[in-house]
C-alpha atoms as a PDB file:
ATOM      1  CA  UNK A   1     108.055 136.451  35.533  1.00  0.00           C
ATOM      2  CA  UNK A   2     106.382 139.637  35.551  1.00  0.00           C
ATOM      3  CA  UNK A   3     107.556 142.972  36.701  1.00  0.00           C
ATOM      4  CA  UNK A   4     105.482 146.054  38.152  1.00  0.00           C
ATOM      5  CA  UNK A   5     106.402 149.219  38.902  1.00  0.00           C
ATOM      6  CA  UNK A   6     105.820 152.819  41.250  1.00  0.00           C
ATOM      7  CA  UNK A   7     104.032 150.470  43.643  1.00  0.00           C
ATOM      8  CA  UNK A   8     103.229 153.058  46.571  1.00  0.00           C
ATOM      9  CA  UNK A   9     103.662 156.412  47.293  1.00  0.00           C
ATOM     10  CA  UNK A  10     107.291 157.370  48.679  1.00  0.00           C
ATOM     11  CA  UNK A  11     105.901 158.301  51.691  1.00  0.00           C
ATOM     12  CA  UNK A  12     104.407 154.744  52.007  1.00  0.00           C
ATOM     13  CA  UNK A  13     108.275 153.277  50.800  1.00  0.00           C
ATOM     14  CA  UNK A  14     109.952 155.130  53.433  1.00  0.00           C
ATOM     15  CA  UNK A  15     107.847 153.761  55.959  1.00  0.00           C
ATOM     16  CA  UNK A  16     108.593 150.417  55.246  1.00  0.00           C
ATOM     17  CA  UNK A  17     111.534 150.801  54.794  1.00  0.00           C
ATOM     18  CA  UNK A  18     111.917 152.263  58.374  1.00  0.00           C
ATOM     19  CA  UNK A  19     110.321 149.221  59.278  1.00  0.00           C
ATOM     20  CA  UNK A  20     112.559 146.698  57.870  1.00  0.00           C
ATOM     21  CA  UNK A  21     115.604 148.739  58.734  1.00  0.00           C
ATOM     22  CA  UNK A  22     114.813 148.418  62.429  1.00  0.00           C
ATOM     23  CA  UNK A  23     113.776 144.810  62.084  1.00  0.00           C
ATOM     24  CA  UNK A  24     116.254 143.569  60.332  1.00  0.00           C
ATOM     25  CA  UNK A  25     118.873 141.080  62.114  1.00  0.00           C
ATOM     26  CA  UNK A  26     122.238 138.554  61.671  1.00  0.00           C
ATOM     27  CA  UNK A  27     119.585 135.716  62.167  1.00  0.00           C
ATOM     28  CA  UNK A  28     122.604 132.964  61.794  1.00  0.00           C
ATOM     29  CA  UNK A  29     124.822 130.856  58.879  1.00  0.00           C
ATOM     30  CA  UNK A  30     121.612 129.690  57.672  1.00  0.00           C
ATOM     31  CA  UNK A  31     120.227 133.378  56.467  1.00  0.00           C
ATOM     32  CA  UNK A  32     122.382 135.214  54.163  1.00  0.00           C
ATOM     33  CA  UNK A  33     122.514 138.905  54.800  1.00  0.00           C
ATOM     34  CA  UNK A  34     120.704 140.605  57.482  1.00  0.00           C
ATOM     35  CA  UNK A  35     116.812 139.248  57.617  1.00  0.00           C
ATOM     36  CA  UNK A  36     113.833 139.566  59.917  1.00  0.00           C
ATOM     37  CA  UNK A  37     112.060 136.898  60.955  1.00  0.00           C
ATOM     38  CA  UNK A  38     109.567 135.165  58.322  1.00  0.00           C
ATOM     39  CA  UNK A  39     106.368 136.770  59.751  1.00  0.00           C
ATOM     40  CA  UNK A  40     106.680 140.749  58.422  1.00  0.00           C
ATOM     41  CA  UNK A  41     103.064 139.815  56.602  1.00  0.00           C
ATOM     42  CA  UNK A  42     101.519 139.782  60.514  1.00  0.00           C
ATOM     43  CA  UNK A  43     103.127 143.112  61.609  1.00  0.00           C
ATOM     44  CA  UNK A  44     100.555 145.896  62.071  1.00  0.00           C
ATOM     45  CA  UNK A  45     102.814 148.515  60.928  1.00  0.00           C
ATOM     46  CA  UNK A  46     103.182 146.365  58.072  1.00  0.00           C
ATOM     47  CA  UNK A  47      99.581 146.029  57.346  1.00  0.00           C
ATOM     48  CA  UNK A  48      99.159 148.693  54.074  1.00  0.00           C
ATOM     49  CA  UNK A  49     102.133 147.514  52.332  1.00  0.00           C
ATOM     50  CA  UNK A  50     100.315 144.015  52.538  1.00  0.00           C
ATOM     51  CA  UNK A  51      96.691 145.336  51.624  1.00  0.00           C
ATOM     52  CA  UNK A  52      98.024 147.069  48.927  1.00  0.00           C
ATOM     53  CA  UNK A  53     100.589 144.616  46.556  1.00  0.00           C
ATOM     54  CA  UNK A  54      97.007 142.191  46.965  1.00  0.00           C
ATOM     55  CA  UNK A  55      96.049 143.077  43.335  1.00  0.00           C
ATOM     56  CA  UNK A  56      99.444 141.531  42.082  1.00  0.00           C
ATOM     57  CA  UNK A  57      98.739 137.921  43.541  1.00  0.00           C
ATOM     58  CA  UNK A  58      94.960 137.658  43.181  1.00  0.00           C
ATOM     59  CA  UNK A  59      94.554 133.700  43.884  1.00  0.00           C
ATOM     60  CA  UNK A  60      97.251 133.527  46.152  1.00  0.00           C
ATOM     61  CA  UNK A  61      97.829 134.108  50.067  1.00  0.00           C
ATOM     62  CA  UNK A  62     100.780 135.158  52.100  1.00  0.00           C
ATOM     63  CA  UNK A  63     102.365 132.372  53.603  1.00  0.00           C
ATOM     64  CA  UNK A  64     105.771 133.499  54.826  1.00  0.00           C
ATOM     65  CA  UNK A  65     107.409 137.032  54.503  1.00  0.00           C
ATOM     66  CA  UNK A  66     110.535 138.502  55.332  1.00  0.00           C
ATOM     67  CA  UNK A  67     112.871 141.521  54.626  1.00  0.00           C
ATOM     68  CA  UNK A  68     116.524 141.892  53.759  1.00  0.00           C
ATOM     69  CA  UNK A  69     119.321 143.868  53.680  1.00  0.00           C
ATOM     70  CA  UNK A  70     121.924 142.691  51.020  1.00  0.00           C
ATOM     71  CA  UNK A  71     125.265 143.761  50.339  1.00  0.00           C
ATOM     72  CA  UNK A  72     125.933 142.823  46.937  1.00  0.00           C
ATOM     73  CA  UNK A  73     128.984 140.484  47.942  1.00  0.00           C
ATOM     74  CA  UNK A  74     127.483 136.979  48.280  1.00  0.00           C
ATOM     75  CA  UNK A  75     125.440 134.426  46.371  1.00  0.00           C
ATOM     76  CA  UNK A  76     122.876 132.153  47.963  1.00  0.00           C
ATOM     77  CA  UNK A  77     120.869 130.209  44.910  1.00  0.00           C
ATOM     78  CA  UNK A  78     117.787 128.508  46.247  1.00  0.00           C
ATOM     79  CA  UNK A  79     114.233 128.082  45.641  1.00  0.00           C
ATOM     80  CA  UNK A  80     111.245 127.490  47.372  1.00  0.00           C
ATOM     81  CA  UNK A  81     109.333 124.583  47.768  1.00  0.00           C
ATOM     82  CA  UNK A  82     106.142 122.944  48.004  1.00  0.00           C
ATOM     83  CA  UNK A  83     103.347 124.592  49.205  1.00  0.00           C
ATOM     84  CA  UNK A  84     104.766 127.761  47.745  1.00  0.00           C
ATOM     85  CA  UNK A  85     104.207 128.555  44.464  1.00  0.00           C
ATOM     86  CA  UNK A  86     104.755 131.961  43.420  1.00  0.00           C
ATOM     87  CA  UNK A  87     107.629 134.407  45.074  1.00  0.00           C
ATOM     88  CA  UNK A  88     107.305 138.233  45.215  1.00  0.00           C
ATOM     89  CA  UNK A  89     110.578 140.253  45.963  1.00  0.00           C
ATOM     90  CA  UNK A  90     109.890 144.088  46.123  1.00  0.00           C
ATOM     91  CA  UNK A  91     112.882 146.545  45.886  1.00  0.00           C
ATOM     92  CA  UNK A  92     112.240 148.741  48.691  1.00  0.00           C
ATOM     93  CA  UNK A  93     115.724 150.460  48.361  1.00  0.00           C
ATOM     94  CA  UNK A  94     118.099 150.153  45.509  1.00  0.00           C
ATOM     95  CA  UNK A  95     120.230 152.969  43.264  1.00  0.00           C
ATOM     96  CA  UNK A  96     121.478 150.267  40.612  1.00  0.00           C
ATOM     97  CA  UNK A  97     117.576 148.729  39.752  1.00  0.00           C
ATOM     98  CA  UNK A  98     119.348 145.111  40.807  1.00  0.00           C
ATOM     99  CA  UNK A  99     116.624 142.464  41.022  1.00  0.00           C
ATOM    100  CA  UNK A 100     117.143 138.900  42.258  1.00  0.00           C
ATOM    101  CA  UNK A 101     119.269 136.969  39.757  1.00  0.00           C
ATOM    102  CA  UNK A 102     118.076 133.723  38.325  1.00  0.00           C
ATOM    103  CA  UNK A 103     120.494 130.511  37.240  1.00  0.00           C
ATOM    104  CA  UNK A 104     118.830 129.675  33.796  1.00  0.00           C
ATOM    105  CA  UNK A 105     121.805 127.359  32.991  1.00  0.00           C
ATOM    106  CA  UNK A 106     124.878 125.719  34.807  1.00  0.00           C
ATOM    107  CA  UNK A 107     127.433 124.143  32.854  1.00  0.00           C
ATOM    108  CA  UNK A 108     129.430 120.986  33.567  1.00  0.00           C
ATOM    109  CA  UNK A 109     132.168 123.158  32.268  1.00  0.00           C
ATOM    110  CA  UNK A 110     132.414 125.185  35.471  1.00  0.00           C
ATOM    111  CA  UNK A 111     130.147 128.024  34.214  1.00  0.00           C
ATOM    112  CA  UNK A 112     126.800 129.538  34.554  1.00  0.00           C
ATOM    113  CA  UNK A 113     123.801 131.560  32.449  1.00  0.00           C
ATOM    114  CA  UNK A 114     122.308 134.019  34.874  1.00  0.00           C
ATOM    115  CA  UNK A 115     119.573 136.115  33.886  1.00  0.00           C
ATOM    116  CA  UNK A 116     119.840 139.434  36.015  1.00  0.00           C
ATOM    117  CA  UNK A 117     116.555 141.494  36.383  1.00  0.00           C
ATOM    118  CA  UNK A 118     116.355 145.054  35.708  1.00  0.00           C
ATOM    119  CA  UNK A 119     114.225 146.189  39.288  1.00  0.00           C
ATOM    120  CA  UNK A 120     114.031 149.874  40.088  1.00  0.00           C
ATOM    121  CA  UNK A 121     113.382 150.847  43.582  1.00  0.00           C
ATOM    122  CA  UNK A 122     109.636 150.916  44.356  1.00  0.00           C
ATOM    123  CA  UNK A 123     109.253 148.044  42.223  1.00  0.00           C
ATOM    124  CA  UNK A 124     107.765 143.867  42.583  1.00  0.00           C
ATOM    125  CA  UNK A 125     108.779 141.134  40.205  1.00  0.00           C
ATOM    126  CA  UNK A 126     106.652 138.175  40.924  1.00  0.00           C
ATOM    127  CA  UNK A 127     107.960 134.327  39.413  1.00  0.00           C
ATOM    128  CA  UNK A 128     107.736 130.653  39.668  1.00  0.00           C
ATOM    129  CA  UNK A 129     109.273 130.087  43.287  1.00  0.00           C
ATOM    130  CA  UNK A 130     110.952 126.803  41.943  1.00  0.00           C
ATOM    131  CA  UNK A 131     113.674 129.133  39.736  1.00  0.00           C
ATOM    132  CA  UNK A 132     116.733 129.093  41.302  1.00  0.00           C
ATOM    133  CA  UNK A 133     117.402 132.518  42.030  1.00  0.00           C
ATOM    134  CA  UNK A 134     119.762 134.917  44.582  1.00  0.00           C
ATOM    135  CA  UNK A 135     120.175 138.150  45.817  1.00  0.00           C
ATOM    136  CA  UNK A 136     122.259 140.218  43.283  1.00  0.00           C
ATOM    137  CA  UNK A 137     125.699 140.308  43.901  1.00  0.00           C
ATOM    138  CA  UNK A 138     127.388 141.406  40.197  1.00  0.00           C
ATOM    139  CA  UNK A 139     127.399 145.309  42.145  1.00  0.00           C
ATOM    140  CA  UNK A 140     128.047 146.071  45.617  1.00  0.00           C
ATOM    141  CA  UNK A 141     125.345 148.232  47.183  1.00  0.00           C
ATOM    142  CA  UNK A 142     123.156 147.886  49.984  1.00  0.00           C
ATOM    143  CA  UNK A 143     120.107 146.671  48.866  1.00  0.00           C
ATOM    144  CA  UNK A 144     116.537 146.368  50.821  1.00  0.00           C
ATOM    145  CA  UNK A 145     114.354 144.376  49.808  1.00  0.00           C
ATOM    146  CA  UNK A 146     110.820 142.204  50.862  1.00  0.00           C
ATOM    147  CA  UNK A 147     110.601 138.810  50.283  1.00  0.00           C
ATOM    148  CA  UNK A 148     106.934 137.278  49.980  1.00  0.00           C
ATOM    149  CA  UNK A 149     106.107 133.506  50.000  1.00  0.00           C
ATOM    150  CA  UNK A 150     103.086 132.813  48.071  1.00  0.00           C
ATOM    151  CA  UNK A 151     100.783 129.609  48.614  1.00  0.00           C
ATOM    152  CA  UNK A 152      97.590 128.606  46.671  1.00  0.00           C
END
């Protein structure tokens, strides 16, 4: 798990962020939050943001991407599978720094270990896709965020 910051220029953040915010959808019980389709990655507005984050997955390609809009007051803990590999979630908007969480350890005893990551806005964390992870929800803010679906 690896976290980099002051990825673009704020002038470049607000744009995609204007993006996402006008993108952005109730796309059903099956997608928590608000999400735009899995396909940001092939928008040509979308096209620096993409170019750019490159040098923090050499190796790897783009298979699915999406953005979200969060709210702080729900947990979703999944993972991704096979033939994804690597996960990339970049804080496009966020006052608190919240990251995704991750479930290191769940107890028979009716409790969990969650690791929460420290993610300022303007910010990637990149990790195994297979940790079991969620949108933050121990703060309620709106959140943006991009997810980013990495395959070898």
């Amino acid at each position: 798990m690896k976290i980099h910051k002051n990825i673009f220029l704020e002038s470049e953040r607000k744009q995609m962020l204007s993006l996402v915010k006008n993108k952005i959808k109730n796309l059903g019980d099956d997608f928590p939050g608000l999400q735009t389709p899995a396909d940001l990655h092939k928008n040509t507005q979308a096209k620096t943001f993409y170019n750019k984050i490159k040098k923090y997955h050499k190796g790897y390609k783009v298979h699915k991407s999406w953005g979200l809009c969060s709210n702080g007051d729900l947990i979703c803990w999944h993972k991704h599978t096979y033939p994804v590999v690597k996960s990339i979630v970049y804080i496009l908007n966020s006052k608190n720094s919240m990251g995704p969480i991750f479930l290191e350890e769940r107890k028979q005893s009716n409790w969990d270990k969650i690791k929460v990551t420290n993610c300022p806005q303007n910010s990637l964390i990149i990790f195994d896709s297979r940790l079991l992870h969620s949108t933050p929800c121990h703060l309620k803010e709106k959140r943006y965020s991009i997810a980013i679906d990495l395959i070898d």
